[in-house]
Protein backbone atom coordinates (compact mmCIF):
# COMPACT_ATOMS: atom_id res chain seq x y z
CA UNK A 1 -60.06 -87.11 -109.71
CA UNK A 2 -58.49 -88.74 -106.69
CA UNK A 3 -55.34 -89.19 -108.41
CA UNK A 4 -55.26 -86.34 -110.71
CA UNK A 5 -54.95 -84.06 -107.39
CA UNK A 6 -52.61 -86.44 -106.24
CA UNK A 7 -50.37 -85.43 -109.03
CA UNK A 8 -50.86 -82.35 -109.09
CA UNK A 9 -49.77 -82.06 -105.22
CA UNK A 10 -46.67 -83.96 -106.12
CA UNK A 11 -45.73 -81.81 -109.45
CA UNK A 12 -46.66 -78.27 -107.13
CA UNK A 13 -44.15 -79.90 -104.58
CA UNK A 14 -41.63 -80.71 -107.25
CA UNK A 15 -42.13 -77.20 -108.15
CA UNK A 16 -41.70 -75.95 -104.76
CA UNK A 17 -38.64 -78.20 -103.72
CA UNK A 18 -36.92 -77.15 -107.20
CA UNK A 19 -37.96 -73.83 -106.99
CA UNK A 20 -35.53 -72.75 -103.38
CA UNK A 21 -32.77 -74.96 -105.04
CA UNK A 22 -33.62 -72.86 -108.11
CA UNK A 23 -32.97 -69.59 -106.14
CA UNK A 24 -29.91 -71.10 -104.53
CA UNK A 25 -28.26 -71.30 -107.65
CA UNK A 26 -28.93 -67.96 -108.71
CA UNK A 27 -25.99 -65.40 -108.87
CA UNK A 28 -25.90 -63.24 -105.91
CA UNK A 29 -26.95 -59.48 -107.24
CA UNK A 30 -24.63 -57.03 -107.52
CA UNK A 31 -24.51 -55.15 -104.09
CA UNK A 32 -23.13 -51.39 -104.39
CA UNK A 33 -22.94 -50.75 -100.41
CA UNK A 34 -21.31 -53.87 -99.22
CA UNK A 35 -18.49 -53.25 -102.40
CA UNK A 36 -17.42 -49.55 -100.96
CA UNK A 37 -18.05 -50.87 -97.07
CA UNK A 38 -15.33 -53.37 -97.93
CA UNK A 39 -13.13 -51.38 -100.28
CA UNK A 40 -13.39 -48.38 -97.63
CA UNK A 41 -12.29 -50.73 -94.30
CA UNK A 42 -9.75 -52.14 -96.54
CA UNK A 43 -8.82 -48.76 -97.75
CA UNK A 44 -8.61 -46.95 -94.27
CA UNK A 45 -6.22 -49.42 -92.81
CA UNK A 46 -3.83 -48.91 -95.48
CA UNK A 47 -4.17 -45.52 -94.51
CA UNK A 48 -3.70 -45.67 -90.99
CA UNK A 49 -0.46 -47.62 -91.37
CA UNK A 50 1.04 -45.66 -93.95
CA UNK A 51 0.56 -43.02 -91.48
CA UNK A 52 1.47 -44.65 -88.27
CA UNK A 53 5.01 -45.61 -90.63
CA UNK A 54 5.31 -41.92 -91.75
CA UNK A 55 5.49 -41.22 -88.03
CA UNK A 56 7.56 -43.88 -87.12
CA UNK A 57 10.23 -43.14 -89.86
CA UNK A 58 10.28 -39.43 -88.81
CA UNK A 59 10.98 -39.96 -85.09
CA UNK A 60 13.88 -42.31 -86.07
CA UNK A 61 15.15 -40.10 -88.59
CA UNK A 62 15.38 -36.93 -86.51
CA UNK A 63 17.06 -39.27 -83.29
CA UNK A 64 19.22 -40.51 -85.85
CA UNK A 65 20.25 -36.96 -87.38
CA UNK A 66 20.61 -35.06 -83.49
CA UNK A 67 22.75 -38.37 -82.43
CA UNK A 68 24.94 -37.92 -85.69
CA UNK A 69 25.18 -34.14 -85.00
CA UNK A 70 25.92 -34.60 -81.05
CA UNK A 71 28.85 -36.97 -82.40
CA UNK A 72 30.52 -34.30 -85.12
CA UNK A 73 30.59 -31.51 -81.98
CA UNK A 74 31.83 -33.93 -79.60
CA UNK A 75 34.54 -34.81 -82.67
CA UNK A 76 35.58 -31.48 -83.91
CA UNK A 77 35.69 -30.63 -79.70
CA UNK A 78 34.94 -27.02 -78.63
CA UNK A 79 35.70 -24.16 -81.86
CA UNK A 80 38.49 -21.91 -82.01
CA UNK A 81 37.20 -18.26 -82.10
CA UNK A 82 39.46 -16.13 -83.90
CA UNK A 83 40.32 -12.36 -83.22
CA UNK A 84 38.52 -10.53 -85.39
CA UNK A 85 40.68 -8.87 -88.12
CA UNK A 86 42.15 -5.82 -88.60
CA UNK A 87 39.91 -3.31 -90.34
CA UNK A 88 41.20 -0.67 -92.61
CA UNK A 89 38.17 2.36 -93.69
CA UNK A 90 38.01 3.01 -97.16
CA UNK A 91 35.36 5.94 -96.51
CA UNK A 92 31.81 6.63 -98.97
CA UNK A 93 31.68 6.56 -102.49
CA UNK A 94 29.03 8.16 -104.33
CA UNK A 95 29.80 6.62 -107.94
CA UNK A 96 27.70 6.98 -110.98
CA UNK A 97 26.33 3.06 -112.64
CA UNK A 98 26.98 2.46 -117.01
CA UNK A 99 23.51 2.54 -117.71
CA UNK A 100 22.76 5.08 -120.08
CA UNK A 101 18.58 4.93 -120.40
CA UNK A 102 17.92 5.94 -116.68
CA UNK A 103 21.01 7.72 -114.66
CA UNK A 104 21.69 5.62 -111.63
CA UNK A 105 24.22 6.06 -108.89
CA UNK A 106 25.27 3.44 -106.31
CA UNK A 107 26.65 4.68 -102.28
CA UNK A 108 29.01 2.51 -100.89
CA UNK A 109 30.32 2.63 -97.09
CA UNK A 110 33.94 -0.29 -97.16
CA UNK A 111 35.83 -1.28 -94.86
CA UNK A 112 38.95 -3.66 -95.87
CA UNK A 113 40.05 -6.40 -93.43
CA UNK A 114 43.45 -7.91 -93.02
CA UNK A 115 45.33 -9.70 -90.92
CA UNK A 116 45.92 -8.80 -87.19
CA UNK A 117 49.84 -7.65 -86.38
CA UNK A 118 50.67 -7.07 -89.90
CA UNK A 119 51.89 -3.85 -89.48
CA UNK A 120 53.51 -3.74 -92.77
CA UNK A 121 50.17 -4.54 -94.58
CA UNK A 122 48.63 -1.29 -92.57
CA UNK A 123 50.96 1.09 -93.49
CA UNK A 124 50.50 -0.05 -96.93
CA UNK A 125 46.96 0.06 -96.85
CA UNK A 126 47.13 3.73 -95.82
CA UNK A 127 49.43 4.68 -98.96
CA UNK A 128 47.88 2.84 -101.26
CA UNK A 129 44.35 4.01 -100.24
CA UNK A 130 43.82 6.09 -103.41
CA UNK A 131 45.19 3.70 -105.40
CA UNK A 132 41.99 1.54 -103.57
CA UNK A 133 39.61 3.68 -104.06
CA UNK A 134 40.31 4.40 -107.64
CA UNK A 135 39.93 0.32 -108.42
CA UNK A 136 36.63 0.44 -106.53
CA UNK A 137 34.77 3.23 -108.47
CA UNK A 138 36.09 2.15 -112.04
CA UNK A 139 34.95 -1.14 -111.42
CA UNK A 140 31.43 0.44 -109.65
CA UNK A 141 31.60 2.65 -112.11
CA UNK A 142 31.54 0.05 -115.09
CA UNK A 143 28.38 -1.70 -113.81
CA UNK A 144 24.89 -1.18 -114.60
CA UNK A 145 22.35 -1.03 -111.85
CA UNK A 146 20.55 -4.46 -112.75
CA UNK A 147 24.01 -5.97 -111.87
CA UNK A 148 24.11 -4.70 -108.44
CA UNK A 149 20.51 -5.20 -107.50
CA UNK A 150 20.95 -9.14 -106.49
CA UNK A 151 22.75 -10.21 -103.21
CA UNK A 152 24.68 -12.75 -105.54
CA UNK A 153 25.92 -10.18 -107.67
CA UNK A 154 27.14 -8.22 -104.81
CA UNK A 155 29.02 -11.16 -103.48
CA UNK A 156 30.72 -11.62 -107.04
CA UNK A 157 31.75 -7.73 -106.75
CA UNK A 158 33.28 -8.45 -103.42
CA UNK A 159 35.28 -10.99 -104.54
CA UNK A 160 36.38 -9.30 -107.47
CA UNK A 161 37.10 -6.18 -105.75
CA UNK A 162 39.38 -8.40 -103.14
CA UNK A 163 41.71 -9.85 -106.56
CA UNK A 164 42.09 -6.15 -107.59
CA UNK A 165 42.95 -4.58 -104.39
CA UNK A 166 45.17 -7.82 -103.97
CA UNK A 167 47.17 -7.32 -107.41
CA UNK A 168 48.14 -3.68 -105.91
CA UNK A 169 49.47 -5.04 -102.21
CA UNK A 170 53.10 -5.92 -101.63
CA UNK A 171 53.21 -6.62 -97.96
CA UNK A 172 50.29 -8.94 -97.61
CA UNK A 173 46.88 -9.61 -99.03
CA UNK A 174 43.13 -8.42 -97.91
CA UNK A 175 40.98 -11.23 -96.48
CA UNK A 176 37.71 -9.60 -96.55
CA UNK A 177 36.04 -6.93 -97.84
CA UNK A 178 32.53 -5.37 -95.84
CA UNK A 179 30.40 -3.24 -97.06
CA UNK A 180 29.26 -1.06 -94.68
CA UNK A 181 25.99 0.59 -96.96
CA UNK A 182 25.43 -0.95 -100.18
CA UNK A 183 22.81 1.56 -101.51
CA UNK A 184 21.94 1.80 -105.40
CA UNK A 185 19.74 4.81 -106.42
């Protein structure tokens, strides 16, 4: 029996010498924890440079955009302020909209300007003020309230207004027109 346990020392340490290489050679197990550990550090430094370049980018942008707008003042030098023009007073209208559903009626205040020291064009102005008036409330007058609601429409009636009271001058032309009170009821 001497050499039976003999044996069966050696094949238990055979067993126990293959059984640690055994283990070695095993596949390490999948480990949640150390996956999103790595993924997060990896993660967050991206983050903390895209951010730190964000920063970066916006500080050079904005030295870059006051340095460019420094440059066009300094160009263009100090601005000529003009005189302001010449204003002629048209007076309130009280002038009924087109629509038919729901009466409407729109209360204008205008002023026309013109050019300073054109005497010609203000004496022209003054005779031709009906004539003024009478473009300004047909047109008004041909316009339904949803069309003078928006500030964009308004500016499209100004302009228009300006070609009409332009066809009727001889001596000049209007640069602006103001409207005083723009009211629609």
């Amino acid at each position: 029996m001497g050499e039976e346990e003999k044996e069966g020392k050696e094949e238990k340490e055979e067993l126990e010498i293959e059984a640690p290489s055994e283990k070695a050679e095993e596949k390490p197990k999948f480990n949640l924890g150390a996956i999103i550990e790595w993924t997060l550090s990896h993660v967050l430094q991206l983050v903390i440079a895209a951010i730190i370049s964000g920063v970066v980018a916006f500080i050079v942008v904005s030295q870059m955009r006051a340095k460019v707008s420094e440059e066009i003042t300094v160009q263009a030098g100090p601005i000529k302020k003009e005189a302001p023009p010449m204003t002629f007073d048209l007076g309130i209208f009280q002038i009924n909209t087109a629509d038919i559903d729901e009466p409407h009626f729109v209360r204008l205040k205008i002023y026309i300007a013109y050019p300073e020291k054109n005497t010609p064009l203000s004496m022209e102005l003054a005779q031709r003020k009906y004539q003024i008036r009478d473009v300004i409330i047909s047109t008004v007058s041909s316009m339904k309230k949803d069309e003078l609601d928006e500030p964009i429409e308004r500016q499209e009636l100004k302009e228009r207004l300006i070609k009409l009271i332009n066809n009727l001058l001889v001596n000049g032309e209007v640069m602006d027109l103001y409207f005083d009170e723009f009211t629609v009821f």
